[in-house]
PDB file of N, CA and C in Angstrom:
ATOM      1  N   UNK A   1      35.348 -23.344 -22.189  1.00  0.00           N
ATOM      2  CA  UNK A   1      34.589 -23.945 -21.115  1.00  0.00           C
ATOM      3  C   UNK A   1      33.591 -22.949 -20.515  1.00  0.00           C
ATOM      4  N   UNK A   2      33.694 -21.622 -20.025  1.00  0.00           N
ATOM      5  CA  UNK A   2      33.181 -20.345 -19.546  1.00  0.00           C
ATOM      6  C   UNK A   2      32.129 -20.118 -20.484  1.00  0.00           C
ATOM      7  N   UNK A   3      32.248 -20.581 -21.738  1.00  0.00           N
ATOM      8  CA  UNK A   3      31.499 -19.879 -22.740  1.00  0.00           C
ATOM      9  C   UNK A   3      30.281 -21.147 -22.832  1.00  0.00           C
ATOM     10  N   UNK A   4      30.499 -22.260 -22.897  1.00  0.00           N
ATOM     11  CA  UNK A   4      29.643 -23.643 -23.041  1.00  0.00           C
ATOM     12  C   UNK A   4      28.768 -23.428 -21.687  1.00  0.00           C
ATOM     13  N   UNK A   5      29.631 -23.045 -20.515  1.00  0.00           N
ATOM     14  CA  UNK A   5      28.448 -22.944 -19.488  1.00  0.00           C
ATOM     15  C   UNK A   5      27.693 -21.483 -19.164  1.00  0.00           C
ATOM     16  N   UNK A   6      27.677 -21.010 -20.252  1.00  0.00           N
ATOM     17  CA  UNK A   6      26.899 -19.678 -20.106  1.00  0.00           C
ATOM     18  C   UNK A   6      25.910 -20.075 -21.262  1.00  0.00           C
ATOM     19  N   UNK A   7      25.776 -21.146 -22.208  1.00  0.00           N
ATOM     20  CA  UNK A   7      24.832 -20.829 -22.924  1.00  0.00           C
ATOM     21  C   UNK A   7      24.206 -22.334 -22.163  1.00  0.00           C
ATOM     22  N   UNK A   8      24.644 -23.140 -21.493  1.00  0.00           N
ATOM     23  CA  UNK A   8      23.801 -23.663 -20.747  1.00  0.00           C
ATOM     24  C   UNK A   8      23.264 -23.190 -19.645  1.00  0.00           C
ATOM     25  N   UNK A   9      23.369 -22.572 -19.307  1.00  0.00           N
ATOM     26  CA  UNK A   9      22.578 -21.329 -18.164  1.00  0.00           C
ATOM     27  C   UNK A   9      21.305 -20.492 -18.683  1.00  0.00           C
ATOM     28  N   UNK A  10      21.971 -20.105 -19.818  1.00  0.00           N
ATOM     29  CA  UNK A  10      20.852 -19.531 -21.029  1.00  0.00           C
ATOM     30  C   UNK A  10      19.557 -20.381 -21.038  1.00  0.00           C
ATOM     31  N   UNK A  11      20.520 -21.250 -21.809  1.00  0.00           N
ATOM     32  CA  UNK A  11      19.139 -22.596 -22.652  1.00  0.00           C
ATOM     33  C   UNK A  11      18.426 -23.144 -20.561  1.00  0.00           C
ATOM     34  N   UNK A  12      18.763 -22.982 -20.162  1.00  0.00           N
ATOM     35  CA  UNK A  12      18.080 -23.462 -18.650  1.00  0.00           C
ATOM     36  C   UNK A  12      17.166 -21.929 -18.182  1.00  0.00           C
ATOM     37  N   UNK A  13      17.449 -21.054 -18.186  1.00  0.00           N
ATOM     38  CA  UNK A  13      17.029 -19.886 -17.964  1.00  0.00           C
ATOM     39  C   UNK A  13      15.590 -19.738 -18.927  1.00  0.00           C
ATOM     40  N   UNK A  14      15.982 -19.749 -20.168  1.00  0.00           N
ATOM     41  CA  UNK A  14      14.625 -19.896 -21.177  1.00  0.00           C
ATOM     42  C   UNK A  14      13.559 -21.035 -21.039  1.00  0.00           C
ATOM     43  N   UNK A  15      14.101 -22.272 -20.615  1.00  0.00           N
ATOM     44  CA  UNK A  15      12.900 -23.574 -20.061  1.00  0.00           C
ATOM     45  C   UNK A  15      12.051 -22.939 -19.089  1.00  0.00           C
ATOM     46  N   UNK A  16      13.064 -22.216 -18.224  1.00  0.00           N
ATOM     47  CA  UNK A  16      12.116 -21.898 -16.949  1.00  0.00           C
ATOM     48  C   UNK A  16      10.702 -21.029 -16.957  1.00  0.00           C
ATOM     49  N   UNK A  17      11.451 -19.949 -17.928  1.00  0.00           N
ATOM     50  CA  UNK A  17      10.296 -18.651 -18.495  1.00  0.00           C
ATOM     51  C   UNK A  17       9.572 -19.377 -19.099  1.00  0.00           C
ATOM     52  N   UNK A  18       9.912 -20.253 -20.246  1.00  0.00           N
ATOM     53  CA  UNK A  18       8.488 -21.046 -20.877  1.00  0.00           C
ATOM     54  C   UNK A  18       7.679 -21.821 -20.169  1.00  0.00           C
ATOM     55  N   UNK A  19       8.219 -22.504 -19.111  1.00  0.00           N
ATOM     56  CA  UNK A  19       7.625 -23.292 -18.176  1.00  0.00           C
ATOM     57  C   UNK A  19       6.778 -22.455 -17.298  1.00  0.00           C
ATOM     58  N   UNK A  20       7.091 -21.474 -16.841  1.00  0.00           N
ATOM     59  CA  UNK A  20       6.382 -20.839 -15.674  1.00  0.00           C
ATOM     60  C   UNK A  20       4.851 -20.360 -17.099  1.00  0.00           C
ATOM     61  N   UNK A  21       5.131 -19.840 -18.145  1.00  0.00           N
ATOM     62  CA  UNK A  21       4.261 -19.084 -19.137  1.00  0.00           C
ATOM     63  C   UNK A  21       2.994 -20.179 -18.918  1.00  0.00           C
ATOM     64  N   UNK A  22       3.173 -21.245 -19.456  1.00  0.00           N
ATOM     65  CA  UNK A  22       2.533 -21.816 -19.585  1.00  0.00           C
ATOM     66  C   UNK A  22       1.897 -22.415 -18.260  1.00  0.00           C
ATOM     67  N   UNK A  23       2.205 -22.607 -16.918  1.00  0.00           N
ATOM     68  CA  UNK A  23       1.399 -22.899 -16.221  1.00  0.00           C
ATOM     69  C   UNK A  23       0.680 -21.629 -16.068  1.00  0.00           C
ATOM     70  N   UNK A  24       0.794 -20.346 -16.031  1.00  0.00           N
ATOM     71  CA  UNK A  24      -0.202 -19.218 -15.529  1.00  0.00           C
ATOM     72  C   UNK A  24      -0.675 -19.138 -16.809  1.00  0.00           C
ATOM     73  N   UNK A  25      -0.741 -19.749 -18.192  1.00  0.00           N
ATOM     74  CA  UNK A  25      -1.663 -19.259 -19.077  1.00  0.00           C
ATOM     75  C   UNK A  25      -2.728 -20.483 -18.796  1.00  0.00           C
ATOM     76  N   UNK A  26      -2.470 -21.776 -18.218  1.00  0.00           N
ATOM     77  CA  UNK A  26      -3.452 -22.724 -18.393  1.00  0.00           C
ATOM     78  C   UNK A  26      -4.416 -22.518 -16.359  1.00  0.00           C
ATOM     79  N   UNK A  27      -4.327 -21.569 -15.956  1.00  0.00           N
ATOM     80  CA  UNK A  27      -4.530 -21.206 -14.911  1.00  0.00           C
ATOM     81  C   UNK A  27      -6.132 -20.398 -15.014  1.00  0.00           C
ATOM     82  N   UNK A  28      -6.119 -19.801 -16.201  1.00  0.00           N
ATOM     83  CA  UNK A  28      -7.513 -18.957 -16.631  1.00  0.00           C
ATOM     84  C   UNK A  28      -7.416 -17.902 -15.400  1.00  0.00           C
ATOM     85  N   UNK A  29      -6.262 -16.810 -15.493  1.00  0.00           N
ATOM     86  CA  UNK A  29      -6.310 -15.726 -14.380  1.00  0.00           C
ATOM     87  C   UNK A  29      -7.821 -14.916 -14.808  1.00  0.00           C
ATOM     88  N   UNK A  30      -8.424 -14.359 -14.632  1.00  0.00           N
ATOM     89  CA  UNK A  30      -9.373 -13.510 -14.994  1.00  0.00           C
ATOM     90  C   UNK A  30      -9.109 -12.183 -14.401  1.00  0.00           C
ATOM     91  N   UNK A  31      -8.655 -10.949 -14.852  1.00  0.00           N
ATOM     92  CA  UNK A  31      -8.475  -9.918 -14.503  1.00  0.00           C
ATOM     93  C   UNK A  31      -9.441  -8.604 -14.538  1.00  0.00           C
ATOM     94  N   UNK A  32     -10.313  -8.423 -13.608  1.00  0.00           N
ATOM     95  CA  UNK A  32     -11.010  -7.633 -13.213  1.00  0.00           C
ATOM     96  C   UNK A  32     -11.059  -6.322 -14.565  1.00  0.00           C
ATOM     97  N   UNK A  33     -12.175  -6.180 -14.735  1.00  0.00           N
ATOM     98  CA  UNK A  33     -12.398  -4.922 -15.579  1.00  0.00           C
ATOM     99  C   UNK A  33     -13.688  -3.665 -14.890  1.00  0.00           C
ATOM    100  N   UNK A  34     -12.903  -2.454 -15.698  1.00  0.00           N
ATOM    101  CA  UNK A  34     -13.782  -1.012 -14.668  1.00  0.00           C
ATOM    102  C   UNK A  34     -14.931  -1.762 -15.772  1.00  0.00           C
ATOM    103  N   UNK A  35     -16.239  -0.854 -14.751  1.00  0.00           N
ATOM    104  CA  UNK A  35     -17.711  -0.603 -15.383  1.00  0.00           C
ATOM    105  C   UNK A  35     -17.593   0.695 -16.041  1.00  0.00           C
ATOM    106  N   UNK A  36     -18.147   0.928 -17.203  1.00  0.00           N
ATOM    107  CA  UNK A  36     -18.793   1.797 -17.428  1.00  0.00           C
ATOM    108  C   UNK A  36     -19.574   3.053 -16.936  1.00  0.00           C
ATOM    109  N   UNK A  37     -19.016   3.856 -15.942  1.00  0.00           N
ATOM    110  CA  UNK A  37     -19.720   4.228 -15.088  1.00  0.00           C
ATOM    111  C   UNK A  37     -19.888   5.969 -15.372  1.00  0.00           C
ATOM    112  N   UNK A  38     -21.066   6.296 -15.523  1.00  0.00           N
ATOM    113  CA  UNK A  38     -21.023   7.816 -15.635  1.00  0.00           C
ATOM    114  C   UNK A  38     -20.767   8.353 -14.574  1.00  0.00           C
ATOM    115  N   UNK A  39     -19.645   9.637 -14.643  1.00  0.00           N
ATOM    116  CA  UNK A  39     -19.406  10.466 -13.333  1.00  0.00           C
ATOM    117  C   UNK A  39     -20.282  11.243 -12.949  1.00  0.00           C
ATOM    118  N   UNK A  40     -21.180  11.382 -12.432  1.00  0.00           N
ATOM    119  CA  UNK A  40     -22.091  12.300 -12.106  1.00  0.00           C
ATOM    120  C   UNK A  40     -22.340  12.486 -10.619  1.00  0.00           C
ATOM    121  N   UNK A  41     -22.501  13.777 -10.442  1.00  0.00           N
ATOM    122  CA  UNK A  41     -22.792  13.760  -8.652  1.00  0.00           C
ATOM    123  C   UNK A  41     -24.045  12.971  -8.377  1.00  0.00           C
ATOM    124  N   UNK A  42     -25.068  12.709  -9.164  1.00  0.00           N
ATOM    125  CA  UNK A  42     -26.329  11.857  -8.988  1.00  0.00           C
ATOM    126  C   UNK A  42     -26.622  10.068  -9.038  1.00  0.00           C
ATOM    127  N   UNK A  43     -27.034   9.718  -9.000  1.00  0.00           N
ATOM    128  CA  UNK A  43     -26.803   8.587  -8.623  1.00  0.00           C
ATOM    129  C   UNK A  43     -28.049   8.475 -10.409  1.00  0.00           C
ATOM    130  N   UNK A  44     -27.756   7.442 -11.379  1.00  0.00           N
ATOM    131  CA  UNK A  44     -28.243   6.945 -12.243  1.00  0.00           C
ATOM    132  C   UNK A  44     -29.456   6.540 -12.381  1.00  0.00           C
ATOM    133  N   UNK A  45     -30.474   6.736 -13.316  1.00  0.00           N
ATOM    134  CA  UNK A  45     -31.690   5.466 -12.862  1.00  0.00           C
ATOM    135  C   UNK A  45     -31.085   5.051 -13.913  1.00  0.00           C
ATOM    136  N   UNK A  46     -31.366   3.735 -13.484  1.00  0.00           N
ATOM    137  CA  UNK A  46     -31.363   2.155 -13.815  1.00  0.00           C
ATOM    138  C   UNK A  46     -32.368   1.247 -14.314  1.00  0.00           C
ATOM    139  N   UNK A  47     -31.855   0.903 -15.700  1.00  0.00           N
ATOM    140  CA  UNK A  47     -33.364   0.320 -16.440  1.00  0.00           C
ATOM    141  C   UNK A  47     -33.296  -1.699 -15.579  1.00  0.00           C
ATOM    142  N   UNK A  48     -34.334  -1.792 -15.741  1.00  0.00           N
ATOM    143  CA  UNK A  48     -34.520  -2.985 -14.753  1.00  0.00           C
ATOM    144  C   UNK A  48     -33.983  -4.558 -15.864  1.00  0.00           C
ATOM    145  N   UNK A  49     -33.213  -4.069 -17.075  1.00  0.00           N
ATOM    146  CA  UNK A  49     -33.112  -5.145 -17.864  1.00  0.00           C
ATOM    147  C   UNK A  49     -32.039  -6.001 -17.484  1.00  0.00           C
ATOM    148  N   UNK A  50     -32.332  -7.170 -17.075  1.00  0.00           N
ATOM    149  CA  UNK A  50     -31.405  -8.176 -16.696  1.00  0.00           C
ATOM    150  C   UNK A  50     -30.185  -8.630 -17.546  1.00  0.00           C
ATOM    151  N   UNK A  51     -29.088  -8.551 -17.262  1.00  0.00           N
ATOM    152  CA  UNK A  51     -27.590  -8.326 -17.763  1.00  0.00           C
ATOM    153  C   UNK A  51     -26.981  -8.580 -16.989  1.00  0.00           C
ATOM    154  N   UNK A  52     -26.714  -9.697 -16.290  1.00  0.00           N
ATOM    155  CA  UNK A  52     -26.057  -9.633 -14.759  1.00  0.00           C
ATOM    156  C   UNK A  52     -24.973 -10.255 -15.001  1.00  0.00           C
ATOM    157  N   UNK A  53     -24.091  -9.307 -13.893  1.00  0.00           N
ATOM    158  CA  UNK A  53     -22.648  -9.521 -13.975  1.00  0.00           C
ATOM    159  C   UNK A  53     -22.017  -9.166 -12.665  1.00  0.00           C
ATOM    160  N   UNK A  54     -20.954 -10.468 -12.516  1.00  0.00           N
ATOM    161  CA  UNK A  54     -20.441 -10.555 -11.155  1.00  0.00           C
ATOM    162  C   UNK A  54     -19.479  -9.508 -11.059  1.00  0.00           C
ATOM    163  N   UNK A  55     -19.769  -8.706  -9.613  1.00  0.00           N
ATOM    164  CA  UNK A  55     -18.839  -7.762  -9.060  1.00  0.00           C
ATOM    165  C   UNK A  55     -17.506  -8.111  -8.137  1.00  0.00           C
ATOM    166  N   UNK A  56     -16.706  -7.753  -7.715  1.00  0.00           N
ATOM    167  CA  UNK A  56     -15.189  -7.980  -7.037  1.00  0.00           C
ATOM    168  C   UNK A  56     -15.656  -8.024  -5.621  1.00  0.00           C
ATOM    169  N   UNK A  57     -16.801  -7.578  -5.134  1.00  0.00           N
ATOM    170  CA  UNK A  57     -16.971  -8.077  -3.940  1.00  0.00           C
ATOM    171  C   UNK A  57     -18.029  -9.204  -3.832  1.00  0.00           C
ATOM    172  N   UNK A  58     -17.638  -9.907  -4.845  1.00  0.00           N
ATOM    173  CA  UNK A  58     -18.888 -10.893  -4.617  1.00  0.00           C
ATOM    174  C   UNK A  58     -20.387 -10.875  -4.974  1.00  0.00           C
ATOM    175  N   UNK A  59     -20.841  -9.824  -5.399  1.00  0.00           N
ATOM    176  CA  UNK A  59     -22.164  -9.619  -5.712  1.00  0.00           C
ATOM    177  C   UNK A  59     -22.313  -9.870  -6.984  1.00  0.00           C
ATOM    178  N   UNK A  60     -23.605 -10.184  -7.357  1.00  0.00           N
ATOM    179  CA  UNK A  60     -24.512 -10.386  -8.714  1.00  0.00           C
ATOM    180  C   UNK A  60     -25.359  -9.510  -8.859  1.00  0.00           C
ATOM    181  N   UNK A  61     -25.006  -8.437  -9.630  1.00  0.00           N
ATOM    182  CA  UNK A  61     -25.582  -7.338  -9.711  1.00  0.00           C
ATOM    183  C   UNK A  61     -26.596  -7.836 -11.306  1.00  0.00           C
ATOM    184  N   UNK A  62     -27.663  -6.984 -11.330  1.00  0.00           N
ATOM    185  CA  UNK A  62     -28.654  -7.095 -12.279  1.00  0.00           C
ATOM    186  C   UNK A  62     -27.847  -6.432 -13.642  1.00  0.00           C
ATOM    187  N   UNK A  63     -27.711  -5.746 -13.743  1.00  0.00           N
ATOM    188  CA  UNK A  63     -26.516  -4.838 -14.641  1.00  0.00           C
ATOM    189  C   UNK A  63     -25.713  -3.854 -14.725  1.00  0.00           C
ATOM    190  N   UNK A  64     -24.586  -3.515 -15.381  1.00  0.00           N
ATOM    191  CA  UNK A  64     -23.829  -2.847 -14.942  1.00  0.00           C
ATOM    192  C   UNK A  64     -24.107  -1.632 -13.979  1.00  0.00           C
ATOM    193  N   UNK A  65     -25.270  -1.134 -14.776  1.00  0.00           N
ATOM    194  CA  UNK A  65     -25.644   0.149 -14.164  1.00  0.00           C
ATOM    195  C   UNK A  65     -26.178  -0.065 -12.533  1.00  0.00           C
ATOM    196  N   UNK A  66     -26.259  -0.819 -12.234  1.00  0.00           N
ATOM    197  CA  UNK A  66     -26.562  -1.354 -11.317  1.00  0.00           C
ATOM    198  C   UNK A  66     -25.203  -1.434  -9.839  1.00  0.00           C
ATOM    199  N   UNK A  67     -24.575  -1.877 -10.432  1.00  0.00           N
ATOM    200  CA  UNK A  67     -23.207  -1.747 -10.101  1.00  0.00           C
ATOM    201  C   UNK A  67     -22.265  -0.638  -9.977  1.00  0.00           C
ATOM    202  N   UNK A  68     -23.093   0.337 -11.120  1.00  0.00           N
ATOM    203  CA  UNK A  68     -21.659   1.740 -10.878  1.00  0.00           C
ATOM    204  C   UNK A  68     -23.063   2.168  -9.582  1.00  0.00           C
ATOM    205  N   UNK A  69     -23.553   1.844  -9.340  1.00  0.00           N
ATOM    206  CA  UNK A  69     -25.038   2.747  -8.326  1.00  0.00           C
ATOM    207  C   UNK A  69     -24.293   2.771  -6.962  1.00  0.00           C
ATOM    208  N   UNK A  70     -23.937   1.205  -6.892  1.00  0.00           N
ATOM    209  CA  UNK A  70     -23.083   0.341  -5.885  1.00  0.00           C
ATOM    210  C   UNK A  70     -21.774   1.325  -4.995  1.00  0.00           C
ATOM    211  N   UNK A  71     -21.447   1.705  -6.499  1.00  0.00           N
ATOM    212  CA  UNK A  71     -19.937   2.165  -6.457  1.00  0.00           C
ATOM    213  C   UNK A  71     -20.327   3.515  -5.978  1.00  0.00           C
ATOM    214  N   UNK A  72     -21.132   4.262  -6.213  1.00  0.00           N
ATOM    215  CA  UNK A  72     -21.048   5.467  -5.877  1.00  0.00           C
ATOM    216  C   UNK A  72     -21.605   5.860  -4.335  1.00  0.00           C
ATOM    217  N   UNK A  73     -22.726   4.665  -4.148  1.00  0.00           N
ATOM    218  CA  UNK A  73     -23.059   4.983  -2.917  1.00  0.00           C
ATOM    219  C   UNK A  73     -22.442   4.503  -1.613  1.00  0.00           C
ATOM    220  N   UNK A  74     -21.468   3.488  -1.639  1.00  0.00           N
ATOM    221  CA  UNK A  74     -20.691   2.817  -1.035  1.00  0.00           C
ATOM    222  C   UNK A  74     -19.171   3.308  -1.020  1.00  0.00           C
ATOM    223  N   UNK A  75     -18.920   4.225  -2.425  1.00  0.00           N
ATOM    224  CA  UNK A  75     -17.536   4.650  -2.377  1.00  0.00           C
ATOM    225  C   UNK A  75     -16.733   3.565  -2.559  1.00  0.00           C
ATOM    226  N   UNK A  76     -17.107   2.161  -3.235  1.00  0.00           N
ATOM    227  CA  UNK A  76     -15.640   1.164  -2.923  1.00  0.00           C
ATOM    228  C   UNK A  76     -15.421   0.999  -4.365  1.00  0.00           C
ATOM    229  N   UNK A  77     -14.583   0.387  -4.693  1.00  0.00           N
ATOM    230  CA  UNK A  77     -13.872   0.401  -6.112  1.00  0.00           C
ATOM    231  C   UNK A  77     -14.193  -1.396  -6.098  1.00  0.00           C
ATOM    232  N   UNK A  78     -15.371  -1.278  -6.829  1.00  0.00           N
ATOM    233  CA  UNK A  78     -15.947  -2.566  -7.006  1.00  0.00           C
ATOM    234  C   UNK A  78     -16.297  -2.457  -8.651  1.00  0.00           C
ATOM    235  N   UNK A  79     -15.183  -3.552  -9.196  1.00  0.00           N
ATOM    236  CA  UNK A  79     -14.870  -3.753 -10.708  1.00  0.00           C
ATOM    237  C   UNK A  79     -15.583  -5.243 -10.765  1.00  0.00           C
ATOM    238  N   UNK A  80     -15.911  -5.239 -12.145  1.00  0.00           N
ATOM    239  CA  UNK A  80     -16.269  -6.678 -12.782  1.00  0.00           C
ATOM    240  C   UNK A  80     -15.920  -7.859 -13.161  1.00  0.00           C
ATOM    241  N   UNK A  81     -15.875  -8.583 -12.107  1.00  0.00           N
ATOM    242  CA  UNK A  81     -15.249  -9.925 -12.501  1.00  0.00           C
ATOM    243  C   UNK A  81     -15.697 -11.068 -13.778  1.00  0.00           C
ATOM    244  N   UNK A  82     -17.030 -10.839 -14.050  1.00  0.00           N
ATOM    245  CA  UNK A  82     -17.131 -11.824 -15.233  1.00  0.00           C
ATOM    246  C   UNK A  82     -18.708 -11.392 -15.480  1.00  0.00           C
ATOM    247  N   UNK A  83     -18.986 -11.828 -16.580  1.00  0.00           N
ATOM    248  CA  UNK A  83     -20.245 -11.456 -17.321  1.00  0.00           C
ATOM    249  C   UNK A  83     -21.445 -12.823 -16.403  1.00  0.00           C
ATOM    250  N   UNK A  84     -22.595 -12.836 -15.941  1.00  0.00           N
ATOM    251  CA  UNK A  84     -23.464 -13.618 -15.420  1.00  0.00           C
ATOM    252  C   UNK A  84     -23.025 -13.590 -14.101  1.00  0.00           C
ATOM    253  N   UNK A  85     -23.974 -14.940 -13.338  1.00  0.00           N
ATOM    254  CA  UNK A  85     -23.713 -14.727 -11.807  1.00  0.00           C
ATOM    255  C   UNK A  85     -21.999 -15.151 -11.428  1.00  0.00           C
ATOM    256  N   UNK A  86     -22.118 -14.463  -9.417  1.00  0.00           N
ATOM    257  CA  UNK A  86     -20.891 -15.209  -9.481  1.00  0.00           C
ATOM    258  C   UNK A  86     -21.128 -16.588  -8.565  1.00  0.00           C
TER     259      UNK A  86
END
């Protein structure tokens, strides 16, 4: 009896993990990625070619480089949320 209700605990335990999987895979999390950013004490020039990609605080930056400019002169840890506007 001890043993029948431990593998129904099991088989209920495993629905749950598959169940939860699948609602956060049909959710489209999008997880923030670093820029490309050269370390330099100087601040970059920046070619004016349009590549725009949304930043973590909300901005639509022209291109990346554009964005690490952001980061350095502001000091905030502002990563890339998705390729185009946001």
């Amino acid at each position: 009896m001890a043993v029948r209700l431990w593998v129904v605990a099991l088989a209920l335990a495993a629905l749950l993990i598959v169940d939860r999987e699948v609602i956060v895979a049909s959710e489209k999390f999008i997880s923030p990625k670093m820029p490309i950013c050269d370390h330099r004490r100087e601040p970059p020039n920046c070619p004016q070619t349009p590549n725009l990609i949304c930043g973590t605080d909300g901005v639509t930056y022209n291109n990346e480089c554009h964005l690490c400019l952001t980061r350095m002169k502001t000091k905030k840890d502002i990563q890339i949320i998705k390729d185009g506007e946001c």
